[in-house]
N, C-alpha and C. Protein backbone atom coordinates (compact mmCIF):
# COMPACT_ATOMS: atom_id res chain seq x y z
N UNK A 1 -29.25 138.81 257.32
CA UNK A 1 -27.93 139.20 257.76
C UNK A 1 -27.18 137.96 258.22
N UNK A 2 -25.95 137.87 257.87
CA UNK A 2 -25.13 136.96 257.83
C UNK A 2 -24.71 136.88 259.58
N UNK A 3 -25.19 135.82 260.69
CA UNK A 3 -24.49 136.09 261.69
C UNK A 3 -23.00 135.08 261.39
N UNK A 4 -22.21 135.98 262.81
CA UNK A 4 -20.52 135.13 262.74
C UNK A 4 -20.56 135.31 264.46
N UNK A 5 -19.60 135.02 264.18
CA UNK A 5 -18.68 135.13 266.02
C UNK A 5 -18.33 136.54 266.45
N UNK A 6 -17.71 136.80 265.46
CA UNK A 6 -17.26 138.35 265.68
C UNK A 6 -18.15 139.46 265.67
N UNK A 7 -19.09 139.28 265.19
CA UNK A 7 -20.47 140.61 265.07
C UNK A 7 -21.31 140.09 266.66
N UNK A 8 -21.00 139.18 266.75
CA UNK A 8 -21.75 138.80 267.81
C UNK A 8 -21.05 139.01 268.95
N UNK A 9 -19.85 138.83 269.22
CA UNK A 9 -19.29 139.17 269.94
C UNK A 9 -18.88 140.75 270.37
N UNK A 10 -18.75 141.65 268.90
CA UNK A 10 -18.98 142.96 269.18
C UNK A 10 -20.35 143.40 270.08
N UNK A 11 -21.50 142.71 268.85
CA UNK A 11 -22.94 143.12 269.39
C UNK A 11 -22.79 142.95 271.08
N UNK A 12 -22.09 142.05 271.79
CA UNK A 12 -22.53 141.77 273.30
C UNK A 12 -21.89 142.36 274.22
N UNK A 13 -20.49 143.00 273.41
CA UNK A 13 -19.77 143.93 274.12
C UNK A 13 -20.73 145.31 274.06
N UNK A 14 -21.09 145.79 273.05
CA UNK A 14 -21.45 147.02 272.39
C UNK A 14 -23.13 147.41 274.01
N UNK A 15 -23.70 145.88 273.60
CA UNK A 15 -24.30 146.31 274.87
C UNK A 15 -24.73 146.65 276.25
N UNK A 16 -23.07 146.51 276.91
CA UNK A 16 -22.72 146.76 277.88
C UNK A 16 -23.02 148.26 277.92
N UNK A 17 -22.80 148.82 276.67
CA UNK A 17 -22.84 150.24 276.88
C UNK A 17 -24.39 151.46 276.08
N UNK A 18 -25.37 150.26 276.12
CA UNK A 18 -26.80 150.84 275.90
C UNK A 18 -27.21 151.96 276.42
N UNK A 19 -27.18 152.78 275.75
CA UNK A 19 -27.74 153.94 277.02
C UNK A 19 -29.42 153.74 277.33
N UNK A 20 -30.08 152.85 277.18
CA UNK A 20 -31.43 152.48 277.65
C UNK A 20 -31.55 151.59 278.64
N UNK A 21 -30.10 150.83 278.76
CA UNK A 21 -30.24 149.70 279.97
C UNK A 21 -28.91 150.33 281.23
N UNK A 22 -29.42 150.57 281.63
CA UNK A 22 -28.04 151.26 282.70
C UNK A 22 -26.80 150.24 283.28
N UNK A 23 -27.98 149.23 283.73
CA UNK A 23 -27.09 148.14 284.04
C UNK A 23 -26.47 147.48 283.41
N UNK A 24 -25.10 146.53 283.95
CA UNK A 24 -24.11 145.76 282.79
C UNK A 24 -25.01 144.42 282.55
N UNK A 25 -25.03 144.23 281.17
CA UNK A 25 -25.43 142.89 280.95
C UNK A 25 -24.97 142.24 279.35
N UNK A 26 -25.30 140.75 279.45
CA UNK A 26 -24.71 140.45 278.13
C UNK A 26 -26.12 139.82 277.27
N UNK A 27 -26.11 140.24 276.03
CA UNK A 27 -27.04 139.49 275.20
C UNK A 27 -27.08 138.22 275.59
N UNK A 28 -28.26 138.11 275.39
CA UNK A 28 -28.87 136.16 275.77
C UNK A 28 -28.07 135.84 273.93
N UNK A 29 -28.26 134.61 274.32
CA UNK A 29 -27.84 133.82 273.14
C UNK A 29 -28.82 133.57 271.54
N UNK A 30 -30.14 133.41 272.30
CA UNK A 30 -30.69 133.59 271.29
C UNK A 30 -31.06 135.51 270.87
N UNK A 31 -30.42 135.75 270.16
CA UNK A 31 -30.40 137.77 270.08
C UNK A 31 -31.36 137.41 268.90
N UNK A 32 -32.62 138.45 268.88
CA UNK A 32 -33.20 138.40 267.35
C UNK A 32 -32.36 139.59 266.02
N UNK A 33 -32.04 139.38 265.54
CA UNK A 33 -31.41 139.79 264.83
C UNK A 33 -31.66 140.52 263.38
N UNK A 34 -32.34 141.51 264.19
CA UNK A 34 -33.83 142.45 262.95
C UNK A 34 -33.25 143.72 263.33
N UNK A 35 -32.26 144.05 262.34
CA UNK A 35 -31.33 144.79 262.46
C UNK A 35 -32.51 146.47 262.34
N UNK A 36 -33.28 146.46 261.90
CA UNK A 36 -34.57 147.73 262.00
C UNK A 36 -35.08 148.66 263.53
N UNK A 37 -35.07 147.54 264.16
CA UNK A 37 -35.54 147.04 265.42
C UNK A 37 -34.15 147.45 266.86
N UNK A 38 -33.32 146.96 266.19
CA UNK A 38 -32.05 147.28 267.66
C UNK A 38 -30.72 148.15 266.81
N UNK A 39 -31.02 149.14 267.48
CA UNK A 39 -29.78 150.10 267.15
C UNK A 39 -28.23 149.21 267.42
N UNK A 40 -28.36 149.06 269.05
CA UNK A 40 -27.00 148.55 269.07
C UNK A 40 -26.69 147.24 267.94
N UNK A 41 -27.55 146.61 267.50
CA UNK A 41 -26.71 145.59 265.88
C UNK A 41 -26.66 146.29 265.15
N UNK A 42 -27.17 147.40 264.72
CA UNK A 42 -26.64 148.57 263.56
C UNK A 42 -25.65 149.13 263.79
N UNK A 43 -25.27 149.40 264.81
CA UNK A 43 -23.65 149.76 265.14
C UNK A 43 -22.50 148.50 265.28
N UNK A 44 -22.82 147.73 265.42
CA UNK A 44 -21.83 146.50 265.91
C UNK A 44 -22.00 145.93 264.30
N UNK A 45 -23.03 146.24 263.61
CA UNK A 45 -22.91 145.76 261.65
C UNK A 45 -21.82 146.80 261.20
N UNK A 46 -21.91 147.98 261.39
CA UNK A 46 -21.24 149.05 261.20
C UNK A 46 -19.99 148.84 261.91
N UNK A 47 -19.48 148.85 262.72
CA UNK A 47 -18.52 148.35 263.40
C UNK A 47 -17.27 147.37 262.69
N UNK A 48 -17.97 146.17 262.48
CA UNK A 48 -17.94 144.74 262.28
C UNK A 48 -17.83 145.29 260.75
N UNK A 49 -18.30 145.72 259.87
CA UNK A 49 -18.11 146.13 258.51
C UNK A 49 -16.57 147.30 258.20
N UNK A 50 -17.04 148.05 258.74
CA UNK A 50 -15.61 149.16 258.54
C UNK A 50 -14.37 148.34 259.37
N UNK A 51 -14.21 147.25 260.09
CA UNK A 51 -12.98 146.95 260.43
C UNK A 51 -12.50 146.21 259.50
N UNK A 52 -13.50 144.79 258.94
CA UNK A 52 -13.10 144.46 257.62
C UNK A 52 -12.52 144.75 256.44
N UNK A 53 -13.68 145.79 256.29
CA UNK A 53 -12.90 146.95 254.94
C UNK A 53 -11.15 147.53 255.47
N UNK A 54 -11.39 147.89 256.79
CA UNK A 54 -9.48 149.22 256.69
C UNK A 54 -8.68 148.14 257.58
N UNK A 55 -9.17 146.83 257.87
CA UNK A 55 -7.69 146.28 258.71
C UNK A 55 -6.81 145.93 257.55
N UNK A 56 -5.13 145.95 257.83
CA UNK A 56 -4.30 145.85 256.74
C UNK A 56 -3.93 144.69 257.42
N UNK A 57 -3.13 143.73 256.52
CA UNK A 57 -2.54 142.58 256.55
C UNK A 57 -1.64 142.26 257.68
N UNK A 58 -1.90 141.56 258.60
CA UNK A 58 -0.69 141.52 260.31
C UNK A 58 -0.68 142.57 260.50
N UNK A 59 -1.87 143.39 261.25
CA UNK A 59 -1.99 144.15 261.61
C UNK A 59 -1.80 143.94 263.58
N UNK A 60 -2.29 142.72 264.17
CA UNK A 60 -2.11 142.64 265.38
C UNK A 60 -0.61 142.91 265.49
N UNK A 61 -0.50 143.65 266.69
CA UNK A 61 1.23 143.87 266.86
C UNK A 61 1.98 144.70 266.08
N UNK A 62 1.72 145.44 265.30
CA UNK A 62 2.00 146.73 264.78
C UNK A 62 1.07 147.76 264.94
N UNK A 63 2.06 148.80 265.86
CA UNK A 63 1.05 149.64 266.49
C UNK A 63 0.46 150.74 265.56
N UNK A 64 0.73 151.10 263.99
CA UNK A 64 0.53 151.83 262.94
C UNK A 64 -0.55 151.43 262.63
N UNK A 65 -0.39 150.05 262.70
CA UNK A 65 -1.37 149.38 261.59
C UNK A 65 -2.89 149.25 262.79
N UNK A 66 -2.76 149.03 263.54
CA UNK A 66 -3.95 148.97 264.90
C UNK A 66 -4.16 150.18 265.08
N UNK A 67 -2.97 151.48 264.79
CA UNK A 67 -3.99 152.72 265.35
C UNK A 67 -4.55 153.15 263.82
N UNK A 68 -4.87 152.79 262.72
CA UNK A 68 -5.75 152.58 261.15
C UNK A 68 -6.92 152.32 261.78
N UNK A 69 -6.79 150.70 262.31
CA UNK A 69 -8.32 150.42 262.94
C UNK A 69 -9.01 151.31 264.11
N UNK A 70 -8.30 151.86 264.92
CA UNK A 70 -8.51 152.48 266.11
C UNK A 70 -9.47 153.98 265.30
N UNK A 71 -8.60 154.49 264.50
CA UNK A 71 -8.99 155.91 263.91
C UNK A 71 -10.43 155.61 263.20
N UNK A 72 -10.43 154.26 262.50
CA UNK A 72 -11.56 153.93 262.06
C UNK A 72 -12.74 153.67 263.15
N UNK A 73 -12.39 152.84 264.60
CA UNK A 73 -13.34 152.79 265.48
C UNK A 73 -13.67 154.48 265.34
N UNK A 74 -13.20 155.64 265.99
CA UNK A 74 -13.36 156.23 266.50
C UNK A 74 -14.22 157.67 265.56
N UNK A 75 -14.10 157.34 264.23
CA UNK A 75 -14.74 157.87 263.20
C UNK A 75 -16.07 157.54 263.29
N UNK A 76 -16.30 155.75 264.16
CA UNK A 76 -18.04 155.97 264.51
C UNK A 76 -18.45 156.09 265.38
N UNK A 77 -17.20 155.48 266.51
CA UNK A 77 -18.26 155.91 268.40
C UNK A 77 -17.58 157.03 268.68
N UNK A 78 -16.83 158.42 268.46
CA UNK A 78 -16.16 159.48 268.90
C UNK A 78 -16.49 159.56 270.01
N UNK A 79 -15.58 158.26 270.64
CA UNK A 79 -15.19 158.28 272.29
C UNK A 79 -14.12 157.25 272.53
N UNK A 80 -12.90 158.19 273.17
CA UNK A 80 -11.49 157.25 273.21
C UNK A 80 -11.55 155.69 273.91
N UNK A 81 -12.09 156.28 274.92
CA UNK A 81 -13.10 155.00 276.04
C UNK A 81 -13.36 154.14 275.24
N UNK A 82 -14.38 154.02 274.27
CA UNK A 82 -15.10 153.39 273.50
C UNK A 82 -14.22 152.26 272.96
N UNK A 83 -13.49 153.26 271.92
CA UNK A 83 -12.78 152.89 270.83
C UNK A 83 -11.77 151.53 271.48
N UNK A 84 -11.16 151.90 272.41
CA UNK A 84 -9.91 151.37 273.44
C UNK A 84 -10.94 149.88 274.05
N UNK A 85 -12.00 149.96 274.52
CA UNK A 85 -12.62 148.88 275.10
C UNK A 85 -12.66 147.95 274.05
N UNK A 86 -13.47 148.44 272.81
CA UNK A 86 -13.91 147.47 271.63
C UNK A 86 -12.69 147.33 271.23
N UNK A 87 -11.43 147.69 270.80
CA UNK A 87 -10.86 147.40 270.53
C UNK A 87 -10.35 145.82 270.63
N UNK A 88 -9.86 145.83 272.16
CA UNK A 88 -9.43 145.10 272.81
C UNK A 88 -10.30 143.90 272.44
N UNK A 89 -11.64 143.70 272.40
CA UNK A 89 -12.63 142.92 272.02
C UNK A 89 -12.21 142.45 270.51
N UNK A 90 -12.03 143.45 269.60
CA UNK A 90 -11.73 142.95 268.48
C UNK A 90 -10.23 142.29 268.03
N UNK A 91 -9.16 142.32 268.98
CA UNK A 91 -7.92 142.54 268.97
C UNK A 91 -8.06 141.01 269.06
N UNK A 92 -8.79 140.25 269.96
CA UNK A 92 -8.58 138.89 270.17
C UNK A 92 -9.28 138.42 269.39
């Protein structure tokens, strides 16, 4: 699996919200990356994949075109919360 900045950066947001670790924390730096093995990088691949595919062209700052990506977050975590946090993560 191809790592970047942005999957990685999802992945460390994404595990703020583990439901196995209660507490807030951020991936260490070295993350093993055996996508079989950790759910939360199967969602943050998934994530990180479907925004690629449906973001449209200058999409930051058009609110049509960000609520495309938004509808797409929310088609995989169906939670507004969710969607609205990562967003913001992916927005920058």
């Amino acid at each position: 699996m191809k790592k970047n900045p942005a999957l990685r950066t999802i992945y460390n947001h994404l595990k703020q919200f583990d439901p196995i670790n209660s507490i807030l924390k951020v991936a260490e730096e070295s993350v093993c990356y055996d996508a079989s093995k950790d759910s939360v990088l199967n969602l943050a691949v998934e994530i990180d994949r479907t925004i690629k595919r449906v973001r449209p062209d200058n999409w930051r700052g058009s609110q049509p075109r960000e609520n495309s990506i938004k509808k797409a977050l929310y088609a995989i975590l169906q939670n507004e919360l969710q969607v609205e946090s990562i967003f913001i993560v992916v927005k920058e």
